[in-house]
C-alpha atoms as a PDB file:
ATOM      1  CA  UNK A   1     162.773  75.528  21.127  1.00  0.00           C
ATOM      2  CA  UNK A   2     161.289  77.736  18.516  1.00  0.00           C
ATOM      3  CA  UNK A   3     158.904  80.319  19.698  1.00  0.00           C
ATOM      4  CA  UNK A   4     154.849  79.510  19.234  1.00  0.00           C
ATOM      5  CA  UNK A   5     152.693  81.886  16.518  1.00  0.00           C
ATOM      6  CA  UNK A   6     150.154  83.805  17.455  1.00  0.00           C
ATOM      7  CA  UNK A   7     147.919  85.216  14.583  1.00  0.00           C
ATOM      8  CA  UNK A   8     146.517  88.392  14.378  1.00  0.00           C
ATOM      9  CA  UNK A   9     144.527  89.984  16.951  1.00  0.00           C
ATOM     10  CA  UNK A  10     141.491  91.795  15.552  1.00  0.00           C
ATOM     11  CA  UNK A  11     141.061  95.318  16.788  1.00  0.00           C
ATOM     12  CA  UNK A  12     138.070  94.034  19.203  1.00  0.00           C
ATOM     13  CA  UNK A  13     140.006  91.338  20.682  1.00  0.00           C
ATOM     14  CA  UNK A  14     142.548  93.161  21.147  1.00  0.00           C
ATOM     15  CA  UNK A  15     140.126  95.343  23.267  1.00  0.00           C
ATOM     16  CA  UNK A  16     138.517  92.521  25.089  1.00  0.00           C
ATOM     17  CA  UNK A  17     141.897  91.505  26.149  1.00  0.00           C
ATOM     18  CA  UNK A  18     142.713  95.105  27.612  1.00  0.00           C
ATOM     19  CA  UNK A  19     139.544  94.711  29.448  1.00  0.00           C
ATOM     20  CA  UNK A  20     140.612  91.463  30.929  1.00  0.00           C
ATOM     21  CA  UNK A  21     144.100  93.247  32.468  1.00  0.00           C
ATOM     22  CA  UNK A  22     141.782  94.750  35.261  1.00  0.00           C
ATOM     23  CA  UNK A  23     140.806  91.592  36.818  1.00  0.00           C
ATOM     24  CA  UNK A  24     142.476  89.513  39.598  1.00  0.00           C
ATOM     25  CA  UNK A  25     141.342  86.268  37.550  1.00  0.00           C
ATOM     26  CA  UNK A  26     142.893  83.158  35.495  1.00  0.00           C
ATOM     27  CA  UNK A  27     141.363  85.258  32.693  1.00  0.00           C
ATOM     28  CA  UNK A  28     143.896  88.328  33.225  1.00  0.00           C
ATOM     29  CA  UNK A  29     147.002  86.187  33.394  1.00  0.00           C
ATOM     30  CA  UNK A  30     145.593  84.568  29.863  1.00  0.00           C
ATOM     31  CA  UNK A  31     144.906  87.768  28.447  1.00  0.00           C
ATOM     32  CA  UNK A  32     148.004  89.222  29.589  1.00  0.00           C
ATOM     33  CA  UNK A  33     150.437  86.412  28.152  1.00  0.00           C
ATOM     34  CA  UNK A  34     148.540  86.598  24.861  1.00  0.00           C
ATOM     35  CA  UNK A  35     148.899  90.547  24.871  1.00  0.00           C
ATOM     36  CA  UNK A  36     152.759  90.164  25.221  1.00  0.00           C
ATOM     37  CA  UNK A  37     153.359  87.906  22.747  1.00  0.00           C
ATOM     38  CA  UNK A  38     151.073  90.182  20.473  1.00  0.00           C
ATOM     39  CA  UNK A  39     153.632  93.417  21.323  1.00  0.00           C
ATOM     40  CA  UNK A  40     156.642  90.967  20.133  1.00  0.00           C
ATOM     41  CA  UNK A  41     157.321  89.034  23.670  1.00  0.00           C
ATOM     42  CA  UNK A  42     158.484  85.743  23.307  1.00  0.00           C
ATOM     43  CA  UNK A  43     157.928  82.928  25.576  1.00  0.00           C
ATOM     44  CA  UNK A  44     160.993  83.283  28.013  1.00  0.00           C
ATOM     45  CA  UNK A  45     160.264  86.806  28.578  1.00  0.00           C
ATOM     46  CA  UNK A  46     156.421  86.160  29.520  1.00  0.00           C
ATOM     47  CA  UNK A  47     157.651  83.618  31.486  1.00  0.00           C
ATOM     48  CA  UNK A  48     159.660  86.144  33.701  1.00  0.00           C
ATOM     49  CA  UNK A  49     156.465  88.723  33.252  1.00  0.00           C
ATOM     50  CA  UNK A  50     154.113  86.534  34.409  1.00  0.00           C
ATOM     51  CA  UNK A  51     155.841  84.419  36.562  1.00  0.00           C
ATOM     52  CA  UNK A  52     154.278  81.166  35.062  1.00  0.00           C
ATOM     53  CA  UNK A  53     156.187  78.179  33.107  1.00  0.00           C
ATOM     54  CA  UNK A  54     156.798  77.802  29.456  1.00  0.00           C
ATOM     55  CA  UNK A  55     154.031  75.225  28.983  1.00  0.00           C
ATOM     56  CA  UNK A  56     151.245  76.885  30.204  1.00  0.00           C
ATOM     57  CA  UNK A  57     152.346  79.673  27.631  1.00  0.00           C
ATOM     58  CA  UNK A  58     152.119  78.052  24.522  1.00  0.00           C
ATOM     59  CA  UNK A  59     148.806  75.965  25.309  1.00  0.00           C
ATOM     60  CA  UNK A  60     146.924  79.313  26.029  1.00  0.00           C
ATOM     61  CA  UNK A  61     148.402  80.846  22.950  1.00  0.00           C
ATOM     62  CA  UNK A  62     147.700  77.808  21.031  1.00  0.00           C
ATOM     63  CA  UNK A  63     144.033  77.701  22.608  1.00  0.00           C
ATOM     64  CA  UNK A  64     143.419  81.171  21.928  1.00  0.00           C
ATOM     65  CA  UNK A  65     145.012  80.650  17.974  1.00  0.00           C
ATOM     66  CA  UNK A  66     142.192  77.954  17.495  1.00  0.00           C
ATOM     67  CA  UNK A  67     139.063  79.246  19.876  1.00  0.00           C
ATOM     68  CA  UNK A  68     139.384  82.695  20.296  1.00  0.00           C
ATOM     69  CA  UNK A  69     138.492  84.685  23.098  1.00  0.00           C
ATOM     70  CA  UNK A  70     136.412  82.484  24.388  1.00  0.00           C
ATOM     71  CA  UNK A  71     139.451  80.251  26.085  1.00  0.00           C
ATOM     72  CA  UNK A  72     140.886  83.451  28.160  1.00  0.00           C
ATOM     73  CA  UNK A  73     137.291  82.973  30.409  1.00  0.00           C
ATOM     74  CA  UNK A  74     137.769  80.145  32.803  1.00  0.00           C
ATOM     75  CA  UNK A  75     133.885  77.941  32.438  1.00  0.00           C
ATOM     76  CA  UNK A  76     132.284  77.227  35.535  1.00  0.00           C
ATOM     77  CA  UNK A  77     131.952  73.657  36.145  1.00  0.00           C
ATOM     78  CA  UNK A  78     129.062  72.513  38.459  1.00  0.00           C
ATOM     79  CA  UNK A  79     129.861  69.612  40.546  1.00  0.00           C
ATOM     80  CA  UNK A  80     127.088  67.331  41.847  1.00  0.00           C
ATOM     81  CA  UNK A  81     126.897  66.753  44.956  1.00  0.00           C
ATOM     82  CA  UNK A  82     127.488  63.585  46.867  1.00  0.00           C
ATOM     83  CA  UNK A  83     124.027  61.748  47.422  1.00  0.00           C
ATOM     84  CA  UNK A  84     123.236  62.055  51.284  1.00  0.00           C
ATOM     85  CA  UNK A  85     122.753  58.012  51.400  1.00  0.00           C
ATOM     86  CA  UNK A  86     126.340  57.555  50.057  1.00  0.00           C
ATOM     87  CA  UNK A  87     127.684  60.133  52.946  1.00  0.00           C
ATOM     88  CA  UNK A  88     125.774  58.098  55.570  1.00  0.00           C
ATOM     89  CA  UNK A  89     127.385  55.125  54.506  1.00  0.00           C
ATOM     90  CA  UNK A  90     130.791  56.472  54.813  1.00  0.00           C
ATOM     91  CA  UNK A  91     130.216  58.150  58.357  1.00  0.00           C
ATOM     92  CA  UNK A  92     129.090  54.914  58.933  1.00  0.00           C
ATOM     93  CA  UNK A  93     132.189  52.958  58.014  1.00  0.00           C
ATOM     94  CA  UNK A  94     134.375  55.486  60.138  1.00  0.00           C
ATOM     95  CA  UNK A  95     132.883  54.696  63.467  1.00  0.00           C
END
C-alpha cells in the first residue's frame, strides 16, 4: 500500500503540534502521528511508535491534510439526557 501525503506544515502548526506532545489526550497521539510523518515516518513505523493501527493513521493525516489543526482537538459532544418520565417507565417495566 503506498504511503499517505501529508502537505506542508506551516511553522505555527508545526508549533501547535509540539504543544500538543505534552498532553495525555486523543489530541497528543494525533499530533504525534502527524509530527512523524512530517520528520519522514511512514505509516508502519508510526504504527510501531504509537502503538495504533494503520487506519487510524491515514484518516488523521488525511483529516488534518483537509481541516487543519482543528481535527487534532477531540469536540465535546453534549448528550441530552434521558427525560425522567421515559426512566420511570423503564424502572417500571423491570419490576
Amino acid at each position: 500500500m503506498r504511503d499517505t501525503f501529508l502537505r506542508l506544515l506551516t511553522p505555527d502548526e508545526r508549533n501547535h503540534l509540539y504543544l500538543r506532545l505534552d498532553e495525555d489526550t486523543e489530541a497528543e497521539y494525533r499530533a504525534k502521528t502527524i509530527l512523524l510523518k512530517d520528520k519522514g515516518y511512514t505509516v508502519p513505523e508510526i504504527r510501531r511508535a504509537t502503538n495504533h493501527h494503520d487506519g487510524n493513521i491515514r484518516k488523521w493525516r488525511h483529516r488534518f491534510n483537509e481541516k487543519g489543526l482543528d481535527t487534532i482537538v477531540s469536540k465535546i459532544h453534549e448528550h441530552k439526557q434521558a427525560n425522567q418520565n421515559n426512566q420511570q417507565k423503564y424502572r417500571k417495566k423491570d419490576c
